[in-house]
Protein backbone atom coordinates (compact mmCIF):
# COMPACT_ATOMS: atom_id res chain seq x y z
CA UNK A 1 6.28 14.11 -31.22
CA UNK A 2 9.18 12.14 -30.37
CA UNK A 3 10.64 11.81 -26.67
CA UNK A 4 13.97 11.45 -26.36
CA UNK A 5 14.53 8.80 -23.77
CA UNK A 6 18.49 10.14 -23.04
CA UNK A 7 17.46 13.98 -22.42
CA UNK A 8 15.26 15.04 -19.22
CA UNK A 9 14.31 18.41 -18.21
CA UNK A 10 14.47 18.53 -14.44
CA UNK A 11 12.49 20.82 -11.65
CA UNK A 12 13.59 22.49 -8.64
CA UNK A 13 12.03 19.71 -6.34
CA UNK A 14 13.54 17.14 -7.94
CA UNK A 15 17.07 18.49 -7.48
CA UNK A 16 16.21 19.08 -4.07
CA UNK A 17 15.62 16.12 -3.23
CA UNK A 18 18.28 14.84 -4.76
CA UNK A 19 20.19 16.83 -2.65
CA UNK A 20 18.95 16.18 0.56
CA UNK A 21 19.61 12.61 -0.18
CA UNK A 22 23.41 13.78 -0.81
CA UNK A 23 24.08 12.13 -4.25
CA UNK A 24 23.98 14.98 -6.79
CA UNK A 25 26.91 13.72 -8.44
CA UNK A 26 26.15 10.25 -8.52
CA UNK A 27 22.86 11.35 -10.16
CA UNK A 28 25.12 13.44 -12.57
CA UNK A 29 27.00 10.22 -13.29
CA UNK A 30 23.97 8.71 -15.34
CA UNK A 31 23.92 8.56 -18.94
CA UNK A 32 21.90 10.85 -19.65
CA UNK A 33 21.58 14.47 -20.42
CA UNK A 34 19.78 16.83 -17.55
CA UNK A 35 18.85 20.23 -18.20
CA UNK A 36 16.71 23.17 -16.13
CA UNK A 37 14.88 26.29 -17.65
CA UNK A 38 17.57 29.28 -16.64
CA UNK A 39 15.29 30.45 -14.14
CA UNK A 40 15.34 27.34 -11.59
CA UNK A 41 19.23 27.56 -11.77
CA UNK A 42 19.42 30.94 -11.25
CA UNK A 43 17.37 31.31 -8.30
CA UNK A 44 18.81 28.32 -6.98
CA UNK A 45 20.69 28.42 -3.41
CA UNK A 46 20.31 25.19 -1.85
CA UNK A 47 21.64 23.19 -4.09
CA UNK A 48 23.90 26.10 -5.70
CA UNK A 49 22.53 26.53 -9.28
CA UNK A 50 26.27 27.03 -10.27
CA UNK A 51 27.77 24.08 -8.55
CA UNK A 52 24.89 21.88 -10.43
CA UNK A 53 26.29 23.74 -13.83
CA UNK A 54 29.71 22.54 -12.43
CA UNK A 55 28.20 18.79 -11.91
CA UNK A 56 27.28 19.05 -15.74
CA UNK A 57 23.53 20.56 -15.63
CA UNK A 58 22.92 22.08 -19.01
CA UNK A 59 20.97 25.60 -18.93
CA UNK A 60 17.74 25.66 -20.71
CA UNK A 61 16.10 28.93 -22.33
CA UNK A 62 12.71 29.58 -23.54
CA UNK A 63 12.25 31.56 -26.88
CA UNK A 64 9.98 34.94 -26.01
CA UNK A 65 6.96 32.98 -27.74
CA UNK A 66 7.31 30.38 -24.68
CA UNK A 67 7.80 32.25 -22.12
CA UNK A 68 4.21 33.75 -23.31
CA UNK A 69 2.97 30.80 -23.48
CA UNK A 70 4.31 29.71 -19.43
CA UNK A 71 2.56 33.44 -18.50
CA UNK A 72 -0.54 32.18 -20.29
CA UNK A 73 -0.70 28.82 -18.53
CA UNK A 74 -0.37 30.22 -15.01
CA UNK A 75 -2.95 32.49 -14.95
CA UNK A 76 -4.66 29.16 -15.84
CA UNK A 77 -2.94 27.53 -13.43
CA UNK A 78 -2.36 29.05 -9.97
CA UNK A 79 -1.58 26.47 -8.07
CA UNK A 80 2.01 25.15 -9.97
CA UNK A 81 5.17 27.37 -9.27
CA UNK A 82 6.02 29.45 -12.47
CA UNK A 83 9.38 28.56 -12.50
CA UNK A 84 7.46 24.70 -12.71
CA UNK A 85 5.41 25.75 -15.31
CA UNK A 86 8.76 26.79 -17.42
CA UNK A 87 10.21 23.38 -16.43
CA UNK A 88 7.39 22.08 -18.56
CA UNK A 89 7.63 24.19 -21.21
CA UNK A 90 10.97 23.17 -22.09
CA UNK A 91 9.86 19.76 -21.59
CA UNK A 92 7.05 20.25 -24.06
CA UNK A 93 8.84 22.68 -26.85
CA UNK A 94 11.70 20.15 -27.14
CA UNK A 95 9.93 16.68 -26.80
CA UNK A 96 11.86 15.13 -23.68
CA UNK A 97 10.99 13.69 -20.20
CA UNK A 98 10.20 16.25 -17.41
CA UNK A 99 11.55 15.15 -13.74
CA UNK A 100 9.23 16.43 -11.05
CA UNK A 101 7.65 14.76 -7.63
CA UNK A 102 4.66 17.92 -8.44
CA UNK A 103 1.99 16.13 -8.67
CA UNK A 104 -0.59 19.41 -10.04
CA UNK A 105 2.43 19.43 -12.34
CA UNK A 106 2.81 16.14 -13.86
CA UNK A 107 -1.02 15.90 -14.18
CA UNK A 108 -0.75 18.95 -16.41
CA UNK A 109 2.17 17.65 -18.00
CA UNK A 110 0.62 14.51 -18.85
CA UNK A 111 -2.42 16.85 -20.64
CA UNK A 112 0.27 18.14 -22.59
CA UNK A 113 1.34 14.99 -23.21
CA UNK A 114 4.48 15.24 -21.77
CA UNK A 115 6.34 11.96 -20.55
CA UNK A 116 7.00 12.50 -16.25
CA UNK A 117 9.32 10.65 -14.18
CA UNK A 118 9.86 11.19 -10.29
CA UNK A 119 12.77 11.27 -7.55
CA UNK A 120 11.74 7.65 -7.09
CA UNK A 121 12.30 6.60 -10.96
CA UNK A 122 15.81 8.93 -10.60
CA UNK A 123 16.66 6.26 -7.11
CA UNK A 124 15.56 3.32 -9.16
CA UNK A 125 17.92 4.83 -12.37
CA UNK A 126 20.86 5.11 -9.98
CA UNK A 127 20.49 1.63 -8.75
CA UNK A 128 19.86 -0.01 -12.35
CA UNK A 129 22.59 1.63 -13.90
CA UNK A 130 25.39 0.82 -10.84
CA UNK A 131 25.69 4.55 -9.99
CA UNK A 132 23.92 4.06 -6.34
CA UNK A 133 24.43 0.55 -4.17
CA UNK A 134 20.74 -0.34 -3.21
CA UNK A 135 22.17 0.35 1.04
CA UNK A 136 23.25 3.88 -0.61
CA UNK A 137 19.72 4.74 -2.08
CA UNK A 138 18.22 3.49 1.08
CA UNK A 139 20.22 5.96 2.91
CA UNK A 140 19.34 8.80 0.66
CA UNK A 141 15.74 7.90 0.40
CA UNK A 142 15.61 7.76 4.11
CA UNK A 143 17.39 11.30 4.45
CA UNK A 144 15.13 12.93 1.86
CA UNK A 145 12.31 12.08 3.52
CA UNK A 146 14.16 13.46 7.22
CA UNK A 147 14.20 16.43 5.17
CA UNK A 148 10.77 16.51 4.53
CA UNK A 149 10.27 15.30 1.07
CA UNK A 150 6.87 14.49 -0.19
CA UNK A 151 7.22 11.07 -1.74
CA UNK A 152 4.47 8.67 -2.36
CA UNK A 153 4.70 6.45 0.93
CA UNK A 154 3.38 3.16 -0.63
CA UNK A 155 6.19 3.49 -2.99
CA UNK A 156 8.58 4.80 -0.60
CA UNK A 157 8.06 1.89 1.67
CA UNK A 158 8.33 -0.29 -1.30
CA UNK A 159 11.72 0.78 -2.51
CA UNK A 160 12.95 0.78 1.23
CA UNK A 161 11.67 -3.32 1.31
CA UNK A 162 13.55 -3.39 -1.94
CA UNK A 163 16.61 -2.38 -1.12
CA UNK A 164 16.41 -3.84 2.33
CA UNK A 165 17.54 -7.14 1.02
């Protein structure tokens, strides 16, 4: 299967995140396509799923045959959110990246060999591609993790040296 590399399917924690770090539309500002299963957008309040939909997040939807197959996968696996398990889905059925900081979830996801990026690889995105100043991802990083985000702290710490400069 072929992964696009300009296409992501994104999760609800990952947009959370994103945020609580208060640069949703710088993130939008990449150049890249970002789409959620309808479900995470629709139950969405905090971020607003339609003010992400204004921001330019595509809606994604799961043929009947999917969603079967997301039912069948979480009585397999209990511990991941449904509406993650449809995140991956997507991610699988249409051969692009899945954003999520889940880590239950991108170990599955990398069983269905599904390519995984996290909030940090989204920070390091903004920076690369001039959408973030390295003091401006500092900031958010620090507020996401105010907000209680669970980020990996080796790597958190890292970026924060990083950006420190």
């Amino acid at each position: 299967m072929t992964v696009s590399r300009s296409r992501f399917i994104i999760d609800t924690n990952v947009l959370i995140d994103l945020h609580r770090g208060e640069i949703l539309r710088q993130f939008f500002a990449l150049p890249y396509r970002f789409s959620a299963p309808d479900v995470i957008i629709d139950e969405l309040e905090d971020p607003d799923g339609s003010l992400l939909l204004d921001y330019g997040l595509q809606r994604g939807e799961l043929s009947g045959e999917r969603v079967l197959e997301v039912y069948e996968l979480s009585g397999y696996h209990r511990n991941i959110a449904l509406n993650d398990l449809f995140a991956l889905v997507l991610a699988a059925s249409i051969g692009v990246t899945l954003l999520t900081g889940d880590n239950r979830l991108r170990t599955l996801a990398a069983k269905h060999n599904v390519r995984v990026h996290g909030t940090l690889w989204v920070l390091d995105e903004m920076v690369s591609k001039n959408k973030l100043k390295p003091v401006e991802a500092r900031r958010a990083l620090t507020k996401m993790l105010e907000h209680g985000s669970r980020l990996p702290i080796g790597e958190f710490q890292a970026r924060l040296r990083l950006w420190d400069r």
